[in-house]
PDB file of N, CA and C in Angstrom:
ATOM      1  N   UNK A   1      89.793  90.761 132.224  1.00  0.00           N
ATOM      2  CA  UNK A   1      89.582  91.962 131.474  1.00  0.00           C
ATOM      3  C   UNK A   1      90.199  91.781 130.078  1.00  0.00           C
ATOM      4  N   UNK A   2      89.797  92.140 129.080  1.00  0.00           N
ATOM      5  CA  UNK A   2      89.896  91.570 127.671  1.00  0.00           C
ATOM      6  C   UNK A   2      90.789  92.417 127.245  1.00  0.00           C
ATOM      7  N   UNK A   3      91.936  92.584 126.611  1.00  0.00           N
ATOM      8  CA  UNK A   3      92.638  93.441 125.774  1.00  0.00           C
ATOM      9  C   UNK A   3      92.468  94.762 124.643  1.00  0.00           C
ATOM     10  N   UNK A   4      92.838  95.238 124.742  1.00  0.00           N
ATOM     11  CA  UNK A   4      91.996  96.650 123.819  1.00  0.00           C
ATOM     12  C   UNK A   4      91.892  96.095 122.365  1.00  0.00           C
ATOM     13  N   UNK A   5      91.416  96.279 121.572  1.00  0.00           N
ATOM     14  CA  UNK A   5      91.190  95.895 120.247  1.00  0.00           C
ATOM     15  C   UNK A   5      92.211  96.317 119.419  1.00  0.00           C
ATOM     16  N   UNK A   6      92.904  97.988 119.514  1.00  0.00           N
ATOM     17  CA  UNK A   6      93.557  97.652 118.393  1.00  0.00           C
ATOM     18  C   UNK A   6      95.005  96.918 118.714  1.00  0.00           C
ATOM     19  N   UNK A   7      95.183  96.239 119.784  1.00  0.00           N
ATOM     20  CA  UNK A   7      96.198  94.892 119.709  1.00  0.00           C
ATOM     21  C   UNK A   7      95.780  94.319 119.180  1.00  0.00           C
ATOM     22  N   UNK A   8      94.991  93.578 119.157  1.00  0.00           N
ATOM     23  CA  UNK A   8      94.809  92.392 118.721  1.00  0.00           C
ATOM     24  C   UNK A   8      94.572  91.990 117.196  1.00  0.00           C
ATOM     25  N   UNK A   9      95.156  91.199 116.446  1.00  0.00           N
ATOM     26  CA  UNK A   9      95.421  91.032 115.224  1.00  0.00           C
ATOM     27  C   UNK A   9      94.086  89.817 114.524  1.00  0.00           C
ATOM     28  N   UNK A  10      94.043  89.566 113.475  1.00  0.00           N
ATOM     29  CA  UNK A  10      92.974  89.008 112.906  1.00  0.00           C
ATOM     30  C   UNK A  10      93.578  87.772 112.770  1.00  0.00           C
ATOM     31  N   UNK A  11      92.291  86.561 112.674  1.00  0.00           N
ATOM     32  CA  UNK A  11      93.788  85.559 112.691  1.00  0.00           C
ATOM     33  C   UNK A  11      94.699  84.638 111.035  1.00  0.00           C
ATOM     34  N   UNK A  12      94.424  86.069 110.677  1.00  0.00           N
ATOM     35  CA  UNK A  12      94.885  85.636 109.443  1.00  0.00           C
ATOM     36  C   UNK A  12      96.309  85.953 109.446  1.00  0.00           C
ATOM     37  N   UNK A  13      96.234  88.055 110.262  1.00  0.00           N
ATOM     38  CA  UNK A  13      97.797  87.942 110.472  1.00  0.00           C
ATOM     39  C   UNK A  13      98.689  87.120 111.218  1.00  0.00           C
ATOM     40  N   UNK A  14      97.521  86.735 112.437  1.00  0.00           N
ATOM     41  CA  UNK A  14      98.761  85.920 113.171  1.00  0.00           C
ATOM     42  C   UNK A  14      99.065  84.682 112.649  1.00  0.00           C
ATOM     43  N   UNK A  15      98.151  83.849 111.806  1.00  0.00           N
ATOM     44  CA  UNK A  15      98.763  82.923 110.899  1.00  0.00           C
ATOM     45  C   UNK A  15      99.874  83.216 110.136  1.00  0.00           C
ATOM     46  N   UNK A  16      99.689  84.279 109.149  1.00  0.00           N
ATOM     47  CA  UNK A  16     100.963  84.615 108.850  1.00  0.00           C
ATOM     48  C   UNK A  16     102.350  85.201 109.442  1.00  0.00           C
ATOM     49  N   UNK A  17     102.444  85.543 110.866  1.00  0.00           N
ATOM     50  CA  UNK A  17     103.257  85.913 111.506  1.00  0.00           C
ATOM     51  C   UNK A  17     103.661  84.554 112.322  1.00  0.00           C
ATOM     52  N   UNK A  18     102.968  83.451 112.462  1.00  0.00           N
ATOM     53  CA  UNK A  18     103.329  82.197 113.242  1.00  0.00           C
ATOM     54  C   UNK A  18     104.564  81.514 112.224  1.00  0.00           C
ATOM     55  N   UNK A  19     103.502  81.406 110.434  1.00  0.00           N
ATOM     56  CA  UNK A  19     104.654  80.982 109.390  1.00  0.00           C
ATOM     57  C   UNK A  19     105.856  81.309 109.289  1.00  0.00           C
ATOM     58  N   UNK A  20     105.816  83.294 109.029  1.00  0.00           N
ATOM     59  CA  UNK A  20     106.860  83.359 109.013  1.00  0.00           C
ATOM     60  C   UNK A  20     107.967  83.409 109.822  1.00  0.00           C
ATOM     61  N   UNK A  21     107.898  83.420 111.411  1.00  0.00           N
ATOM     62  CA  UNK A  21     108.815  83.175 112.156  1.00  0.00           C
ATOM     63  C   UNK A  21     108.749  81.487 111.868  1.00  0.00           C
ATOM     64  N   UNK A  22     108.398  80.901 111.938  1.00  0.00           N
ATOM     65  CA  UNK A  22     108.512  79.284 112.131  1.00  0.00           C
ATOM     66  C   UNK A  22     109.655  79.170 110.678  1.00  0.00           C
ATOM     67  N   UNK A  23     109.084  79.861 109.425  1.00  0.00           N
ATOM     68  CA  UNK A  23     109.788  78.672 108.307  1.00  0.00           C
ATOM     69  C   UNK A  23     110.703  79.559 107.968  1.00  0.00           C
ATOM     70  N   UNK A  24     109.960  81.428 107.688  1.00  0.00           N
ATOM     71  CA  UNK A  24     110.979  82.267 107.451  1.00  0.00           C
ATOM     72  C   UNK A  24     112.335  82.836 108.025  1.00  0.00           C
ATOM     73  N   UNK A  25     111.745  82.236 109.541  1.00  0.00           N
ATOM     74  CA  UNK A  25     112.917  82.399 110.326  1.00  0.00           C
ATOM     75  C   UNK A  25     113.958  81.447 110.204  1.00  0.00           C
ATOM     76  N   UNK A  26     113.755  80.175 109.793  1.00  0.00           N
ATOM     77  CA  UNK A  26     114.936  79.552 110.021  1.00  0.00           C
ATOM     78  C   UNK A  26     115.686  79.508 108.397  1.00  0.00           C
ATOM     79  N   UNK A  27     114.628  79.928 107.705  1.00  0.00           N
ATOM     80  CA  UNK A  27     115.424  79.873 106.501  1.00  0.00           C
ATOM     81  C   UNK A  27     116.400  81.054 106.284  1.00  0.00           C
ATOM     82  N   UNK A  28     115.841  82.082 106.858  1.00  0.00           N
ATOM     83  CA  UNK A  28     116.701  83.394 107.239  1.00  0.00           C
ATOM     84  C   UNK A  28     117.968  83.026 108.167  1.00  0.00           C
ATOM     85  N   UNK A  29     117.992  82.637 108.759  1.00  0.00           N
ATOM     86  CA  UNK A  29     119.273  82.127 110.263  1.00  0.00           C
ATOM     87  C   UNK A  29     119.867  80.876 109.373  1.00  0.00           C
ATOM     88  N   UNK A  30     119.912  80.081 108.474  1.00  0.00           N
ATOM     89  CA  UNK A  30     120.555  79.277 107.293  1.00  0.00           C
ATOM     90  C   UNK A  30     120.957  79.951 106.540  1.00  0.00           C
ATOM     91  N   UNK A  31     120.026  80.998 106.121  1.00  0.00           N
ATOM     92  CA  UNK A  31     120.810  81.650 104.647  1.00  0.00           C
ATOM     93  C   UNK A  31     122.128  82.435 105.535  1.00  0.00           C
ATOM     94  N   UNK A  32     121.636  83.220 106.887  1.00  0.00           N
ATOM     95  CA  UNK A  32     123.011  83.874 106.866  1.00  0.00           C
ATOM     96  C   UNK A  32     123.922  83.256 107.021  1.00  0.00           C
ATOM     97  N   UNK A  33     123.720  82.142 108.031  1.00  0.00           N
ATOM     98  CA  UNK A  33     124.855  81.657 108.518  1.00  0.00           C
ATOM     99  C   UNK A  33     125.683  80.833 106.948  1.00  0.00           C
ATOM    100  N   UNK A  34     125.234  80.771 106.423  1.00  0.00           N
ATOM    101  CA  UNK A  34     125.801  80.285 104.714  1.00  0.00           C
ATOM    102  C   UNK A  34     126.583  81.153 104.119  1.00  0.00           C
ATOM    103  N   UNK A  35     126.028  82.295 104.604  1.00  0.00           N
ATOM    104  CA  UNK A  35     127.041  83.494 103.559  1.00  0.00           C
ATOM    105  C   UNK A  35     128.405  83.951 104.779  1.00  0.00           C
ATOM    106  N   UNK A  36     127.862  84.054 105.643  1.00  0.00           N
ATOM    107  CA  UNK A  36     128.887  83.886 106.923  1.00  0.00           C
ATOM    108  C   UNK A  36     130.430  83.112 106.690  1.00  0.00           C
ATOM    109  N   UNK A  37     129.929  81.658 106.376  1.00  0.00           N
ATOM    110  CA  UNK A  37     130.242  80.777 106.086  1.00  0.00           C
ATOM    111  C   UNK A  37     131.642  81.023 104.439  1.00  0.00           C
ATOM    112  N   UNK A  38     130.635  81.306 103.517  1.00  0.00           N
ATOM    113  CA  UNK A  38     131.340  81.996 102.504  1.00  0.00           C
ATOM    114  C   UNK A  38     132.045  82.810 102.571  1.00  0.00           C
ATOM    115  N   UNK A  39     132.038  84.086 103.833  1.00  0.00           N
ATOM    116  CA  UNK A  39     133.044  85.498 103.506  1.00  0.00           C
ATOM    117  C   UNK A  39     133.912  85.004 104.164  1.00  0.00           C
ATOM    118  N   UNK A  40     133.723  84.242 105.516  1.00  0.00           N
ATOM    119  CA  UNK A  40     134.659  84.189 107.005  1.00  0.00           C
ATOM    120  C   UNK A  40     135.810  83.497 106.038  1.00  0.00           C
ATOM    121  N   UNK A  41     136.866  83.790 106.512  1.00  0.00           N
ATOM    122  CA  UNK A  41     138.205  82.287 106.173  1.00  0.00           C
ATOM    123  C   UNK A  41     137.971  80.948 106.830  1.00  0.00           C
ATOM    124  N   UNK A  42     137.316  81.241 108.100  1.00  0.00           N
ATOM    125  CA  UNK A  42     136.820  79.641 109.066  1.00  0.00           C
ATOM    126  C   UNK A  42     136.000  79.302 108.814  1.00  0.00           C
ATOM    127  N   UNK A  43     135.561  78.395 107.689  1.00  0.00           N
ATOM    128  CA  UNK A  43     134.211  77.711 107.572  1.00  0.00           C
ATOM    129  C   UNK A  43     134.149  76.870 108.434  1.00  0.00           C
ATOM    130  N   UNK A  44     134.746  76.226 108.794  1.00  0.00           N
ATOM    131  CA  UNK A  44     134.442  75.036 109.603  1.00  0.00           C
ATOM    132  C   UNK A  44     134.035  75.297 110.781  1.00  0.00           C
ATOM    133  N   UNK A  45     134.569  76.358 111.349  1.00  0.00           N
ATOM    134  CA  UNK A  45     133.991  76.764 112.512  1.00  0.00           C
ATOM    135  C   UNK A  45     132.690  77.847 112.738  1.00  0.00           C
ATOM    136  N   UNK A  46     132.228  78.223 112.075  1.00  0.00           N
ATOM    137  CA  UNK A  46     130.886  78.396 111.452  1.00  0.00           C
ATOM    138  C   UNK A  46     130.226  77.348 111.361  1.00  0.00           C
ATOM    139  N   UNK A  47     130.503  76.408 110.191  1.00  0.00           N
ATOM    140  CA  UNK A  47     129.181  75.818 110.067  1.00  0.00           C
ATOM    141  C   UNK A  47     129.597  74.700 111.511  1.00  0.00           C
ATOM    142  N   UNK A  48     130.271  74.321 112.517  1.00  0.00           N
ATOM    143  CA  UNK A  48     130.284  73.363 113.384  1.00  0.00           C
ATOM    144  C   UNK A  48     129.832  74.275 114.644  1.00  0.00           C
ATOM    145  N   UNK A  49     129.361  75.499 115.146  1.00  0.00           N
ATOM    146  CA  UNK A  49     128.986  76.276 115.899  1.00  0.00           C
ATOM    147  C   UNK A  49     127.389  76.862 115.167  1.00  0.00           C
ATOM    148  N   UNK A  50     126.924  76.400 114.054  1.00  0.00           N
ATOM    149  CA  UNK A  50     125.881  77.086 113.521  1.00  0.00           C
ATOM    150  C   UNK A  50     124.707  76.150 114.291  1.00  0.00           C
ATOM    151  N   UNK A  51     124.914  75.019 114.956  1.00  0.00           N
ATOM    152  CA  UNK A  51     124.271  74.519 115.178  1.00  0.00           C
ATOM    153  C   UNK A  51     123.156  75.148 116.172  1.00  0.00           C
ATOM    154  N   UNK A  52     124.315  75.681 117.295  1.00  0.00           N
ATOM    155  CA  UNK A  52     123.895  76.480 118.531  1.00  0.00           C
ATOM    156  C   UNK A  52     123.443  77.795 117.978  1.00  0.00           C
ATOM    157  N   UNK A  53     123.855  78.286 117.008  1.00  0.00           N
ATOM    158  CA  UNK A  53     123.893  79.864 116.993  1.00  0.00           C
ATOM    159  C   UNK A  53     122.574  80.691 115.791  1.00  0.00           C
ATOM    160  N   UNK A  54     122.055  79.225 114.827  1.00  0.00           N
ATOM    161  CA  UNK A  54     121.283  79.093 113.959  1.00  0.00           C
ATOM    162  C   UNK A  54     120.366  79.236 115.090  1.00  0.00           C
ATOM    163  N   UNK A  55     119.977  78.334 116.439  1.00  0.00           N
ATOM    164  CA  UNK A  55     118.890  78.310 116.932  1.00  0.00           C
ATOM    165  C   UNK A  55     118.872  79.058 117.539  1.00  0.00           C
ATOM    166  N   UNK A  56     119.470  80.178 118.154  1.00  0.00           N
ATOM    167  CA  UNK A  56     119.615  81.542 118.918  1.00  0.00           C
ATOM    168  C   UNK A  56     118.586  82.433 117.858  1.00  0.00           C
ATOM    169  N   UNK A  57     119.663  83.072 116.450  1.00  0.00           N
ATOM    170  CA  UNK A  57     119.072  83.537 115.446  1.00  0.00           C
ATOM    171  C   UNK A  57     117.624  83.372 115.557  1.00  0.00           C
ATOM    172  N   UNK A  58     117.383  82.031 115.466  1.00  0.00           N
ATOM    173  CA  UNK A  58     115.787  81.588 114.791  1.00  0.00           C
ATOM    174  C   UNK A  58     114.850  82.014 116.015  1.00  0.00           C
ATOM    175  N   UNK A  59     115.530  81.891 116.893  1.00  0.00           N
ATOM    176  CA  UNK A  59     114.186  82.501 118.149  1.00  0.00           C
ATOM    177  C   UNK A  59     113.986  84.078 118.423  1.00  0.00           C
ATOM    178  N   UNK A  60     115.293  84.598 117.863  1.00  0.00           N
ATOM    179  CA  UNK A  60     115.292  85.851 117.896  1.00  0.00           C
ATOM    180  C   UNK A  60     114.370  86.289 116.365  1.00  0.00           C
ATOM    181  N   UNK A  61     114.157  85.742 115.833  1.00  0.00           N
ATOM    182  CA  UNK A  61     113.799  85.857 114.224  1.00  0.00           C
ATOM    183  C   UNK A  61     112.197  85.721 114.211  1.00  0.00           C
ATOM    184  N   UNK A  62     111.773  84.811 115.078  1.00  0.00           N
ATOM    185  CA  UNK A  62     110.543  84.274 115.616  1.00  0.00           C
ATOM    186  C   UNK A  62     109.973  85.509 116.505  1.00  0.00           C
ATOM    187  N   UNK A  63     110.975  86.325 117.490  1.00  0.00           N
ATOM    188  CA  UNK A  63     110.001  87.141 118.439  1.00  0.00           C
ATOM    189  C   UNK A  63     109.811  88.038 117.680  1.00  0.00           C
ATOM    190  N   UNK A  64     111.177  88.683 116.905  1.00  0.00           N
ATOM    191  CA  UNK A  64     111.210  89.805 115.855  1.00  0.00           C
ATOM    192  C   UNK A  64     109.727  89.600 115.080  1.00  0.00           C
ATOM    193  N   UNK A  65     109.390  88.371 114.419  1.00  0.00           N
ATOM    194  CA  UNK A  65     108.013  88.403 113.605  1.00  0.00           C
ATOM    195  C   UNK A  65     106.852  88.972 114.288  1.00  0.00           C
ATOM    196  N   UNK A  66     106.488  88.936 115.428  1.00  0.00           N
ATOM    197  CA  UNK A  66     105.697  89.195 116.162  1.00  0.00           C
ATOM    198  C   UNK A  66     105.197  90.615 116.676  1.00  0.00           C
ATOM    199  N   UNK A  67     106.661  91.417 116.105  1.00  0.00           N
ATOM    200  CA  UNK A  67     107.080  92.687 117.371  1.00  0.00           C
ATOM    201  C   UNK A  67     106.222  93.592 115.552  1.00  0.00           C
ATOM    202  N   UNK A  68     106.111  92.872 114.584  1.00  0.00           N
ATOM    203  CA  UNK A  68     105.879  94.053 113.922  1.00  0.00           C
ATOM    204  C   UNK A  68     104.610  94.061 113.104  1.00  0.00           C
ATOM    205  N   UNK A  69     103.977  94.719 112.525  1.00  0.00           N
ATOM    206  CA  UNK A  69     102.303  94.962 112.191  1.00  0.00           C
ATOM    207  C   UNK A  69     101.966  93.962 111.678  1.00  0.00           C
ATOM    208  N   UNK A  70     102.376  93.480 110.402  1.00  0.00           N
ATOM    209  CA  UNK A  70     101.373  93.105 109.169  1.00  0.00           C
ATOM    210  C   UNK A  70     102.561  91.844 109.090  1.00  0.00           C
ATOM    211  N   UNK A  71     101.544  90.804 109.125  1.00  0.00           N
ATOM    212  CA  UNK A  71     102.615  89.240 108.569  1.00  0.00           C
ATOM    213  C   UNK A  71     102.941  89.637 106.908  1.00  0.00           C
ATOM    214  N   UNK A  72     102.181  90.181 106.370  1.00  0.00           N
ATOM    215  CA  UNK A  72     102.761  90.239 105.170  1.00  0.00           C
ATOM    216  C   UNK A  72     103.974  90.582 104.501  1.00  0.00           C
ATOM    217  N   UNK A  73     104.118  91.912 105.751  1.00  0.00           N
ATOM    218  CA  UNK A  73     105.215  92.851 105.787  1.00  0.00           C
ATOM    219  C   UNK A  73     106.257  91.707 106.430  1.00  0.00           C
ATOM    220  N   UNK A  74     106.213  91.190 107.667  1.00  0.00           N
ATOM    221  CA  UNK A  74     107.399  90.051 107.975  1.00  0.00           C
ATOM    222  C   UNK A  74     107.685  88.973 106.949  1.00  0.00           C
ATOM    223  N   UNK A  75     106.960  88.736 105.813  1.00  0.00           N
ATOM    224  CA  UNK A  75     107.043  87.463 104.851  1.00  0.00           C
ATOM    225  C   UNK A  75     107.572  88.194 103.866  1.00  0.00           C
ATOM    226  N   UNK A  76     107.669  89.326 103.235  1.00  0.00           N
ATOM    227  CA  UNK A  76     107.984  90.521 102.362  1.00  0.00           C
ATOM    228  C   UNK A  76     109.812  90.943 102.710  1.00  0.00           C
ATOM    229  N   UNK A  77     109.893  90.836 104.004  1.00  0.00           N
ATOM    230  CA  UNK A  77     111.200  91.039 104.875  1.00  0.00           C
ATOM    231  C   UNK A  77     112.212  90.255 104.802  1.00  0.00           C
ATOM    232  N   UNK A  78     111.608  88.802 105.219  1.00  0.00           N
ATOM    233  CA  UNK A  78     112.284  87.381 105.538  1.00  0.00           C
ATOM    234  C   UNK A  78     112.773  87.046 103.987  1.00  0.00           C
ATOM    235  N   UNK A  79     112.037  86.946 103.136  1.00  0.00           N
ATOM    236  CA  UNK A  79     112.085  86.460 102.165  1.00  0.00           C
ATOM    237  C   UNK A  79     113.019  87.549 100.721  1.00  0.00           C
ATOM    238  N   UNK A  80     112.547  88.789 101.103  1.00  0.00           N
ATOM    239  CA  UNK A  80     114.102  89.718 100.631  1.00  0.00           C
ATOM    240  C   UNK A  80     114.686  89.264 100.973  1.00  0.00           C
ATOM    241  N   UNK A  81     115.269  89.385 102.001  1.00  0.00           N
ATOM    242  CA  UNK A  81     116.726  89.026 102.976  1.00  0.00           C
ATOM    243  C   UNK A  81     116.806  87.633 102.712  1.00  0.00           C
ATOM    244  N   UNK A  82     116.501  86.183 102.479  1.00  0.00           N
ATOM    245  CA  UNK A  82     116.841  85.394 101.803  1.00  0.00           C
ATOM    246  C   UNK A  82     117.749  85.242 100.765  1.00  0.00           C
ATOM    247  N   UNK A  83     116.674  85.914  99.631  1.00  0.00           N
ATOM    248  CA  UNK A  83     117.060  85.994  98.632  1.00  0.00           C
ATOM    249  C   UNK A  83     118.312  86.879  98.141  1.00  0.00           C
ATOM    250  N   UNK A  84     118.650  88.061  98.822  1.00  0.00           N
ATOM    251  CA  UNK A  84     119.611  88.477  99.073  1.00  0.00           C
ATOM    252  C   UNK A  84     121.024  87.771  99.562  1.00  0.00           C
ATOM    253  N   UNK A  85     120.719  87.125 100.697  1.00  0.00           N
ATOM    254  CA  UNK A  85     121.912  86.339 101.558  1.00  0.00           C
ATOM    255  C   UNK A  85     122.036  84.660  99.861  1.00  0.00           C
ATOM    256  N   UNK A  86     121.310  84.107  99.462  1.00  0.00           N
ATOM    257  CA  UNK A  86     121.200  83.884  98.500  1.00  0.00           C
ATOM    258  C   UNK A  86     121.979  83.833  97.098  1.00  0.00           C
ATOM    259  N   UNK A  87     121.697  85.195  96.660  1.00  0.00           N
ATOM    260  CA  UNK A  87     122.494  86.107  95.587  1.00  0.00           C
ATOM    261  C   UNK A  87     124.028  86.523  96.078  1.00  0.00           C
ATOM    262  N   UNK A  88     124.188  86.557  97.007  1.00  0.00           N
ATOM    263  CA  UNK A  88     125.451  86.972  97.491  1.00  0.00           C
ATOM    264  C   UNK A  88     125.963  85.918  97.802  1.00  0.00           C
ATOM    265  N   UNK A  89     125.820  84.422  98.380  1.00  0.00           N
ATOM    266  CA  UNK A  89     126.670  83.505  97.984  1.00  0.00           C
ATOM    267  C   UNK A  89     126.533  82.901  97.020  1.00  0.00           C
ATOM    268  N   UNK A  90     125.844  83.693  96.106  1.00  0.00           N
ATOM    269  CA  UNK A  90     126.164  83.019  94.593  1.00  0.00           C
ATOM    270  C   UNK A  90     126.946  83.537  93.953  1.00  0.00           C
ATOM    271  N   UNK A  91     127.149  84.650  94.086  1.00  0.00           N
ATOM    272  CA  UNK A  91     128.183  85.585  93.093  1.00  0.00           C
ATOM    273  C   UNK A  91     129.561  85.754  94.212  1.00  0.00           C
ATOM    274  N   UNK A  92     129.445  85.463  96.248  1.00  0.00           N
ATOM    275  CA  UNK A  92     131.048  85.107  96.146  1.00  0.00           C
ATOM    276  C   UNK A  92     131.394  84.236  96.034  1.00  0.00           C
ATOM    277  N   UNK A  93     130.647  83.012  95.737  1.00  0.00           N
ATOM    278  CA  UNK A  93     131.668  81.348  95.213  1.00  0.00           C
ATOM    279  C   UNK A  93     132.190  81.777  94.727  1.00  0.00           C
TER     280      UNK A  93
END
């Protein structure tokens, strides 16, 4: 039995919702864990635990892309929040 239509997405969004969990997500789960990195006093233990905890993030970042309408809107999201996490360890170096 086939799925109701208005699930199902065109496959342009789900191209863009595959990208942006795949590239936006991990660049999102890097940028934070970077600024993390910057506020915490323990860098070292950040970035030597980011290993495990980057790839937690990124799968959670990946289902999150999925859970919401328009890839555009998740690439619009990811990529604020980049640029944000970004700007903020540029100005607390």
């Amino acid at each position: 039995m086939p799925a109701k239509k208005q699930y199902l997405t065109t496959p342009g969004q789900r191209a863009l919702k595959i990208t942006a969990g795949i590239f936006g997500g991990y660049f999102l789960a890097v940028a934070l864990h970077m600024l993390l990195a910057v506020i915490l006093p323990f860098r070292m233990a950040i970035i030597l635990t980011g290993a495990f905890s980057v790839f937690l993030l990124w799968t959670l970042l990946m289902i999150t892309a999925f859970l919401m309408r328009s890839g555009w809107w998740v690439w619009a999201t990811y990529l604020l929040s980049v640029i944000f996490c970004a700007a903020a360890i540029y100005f607390l170096k």
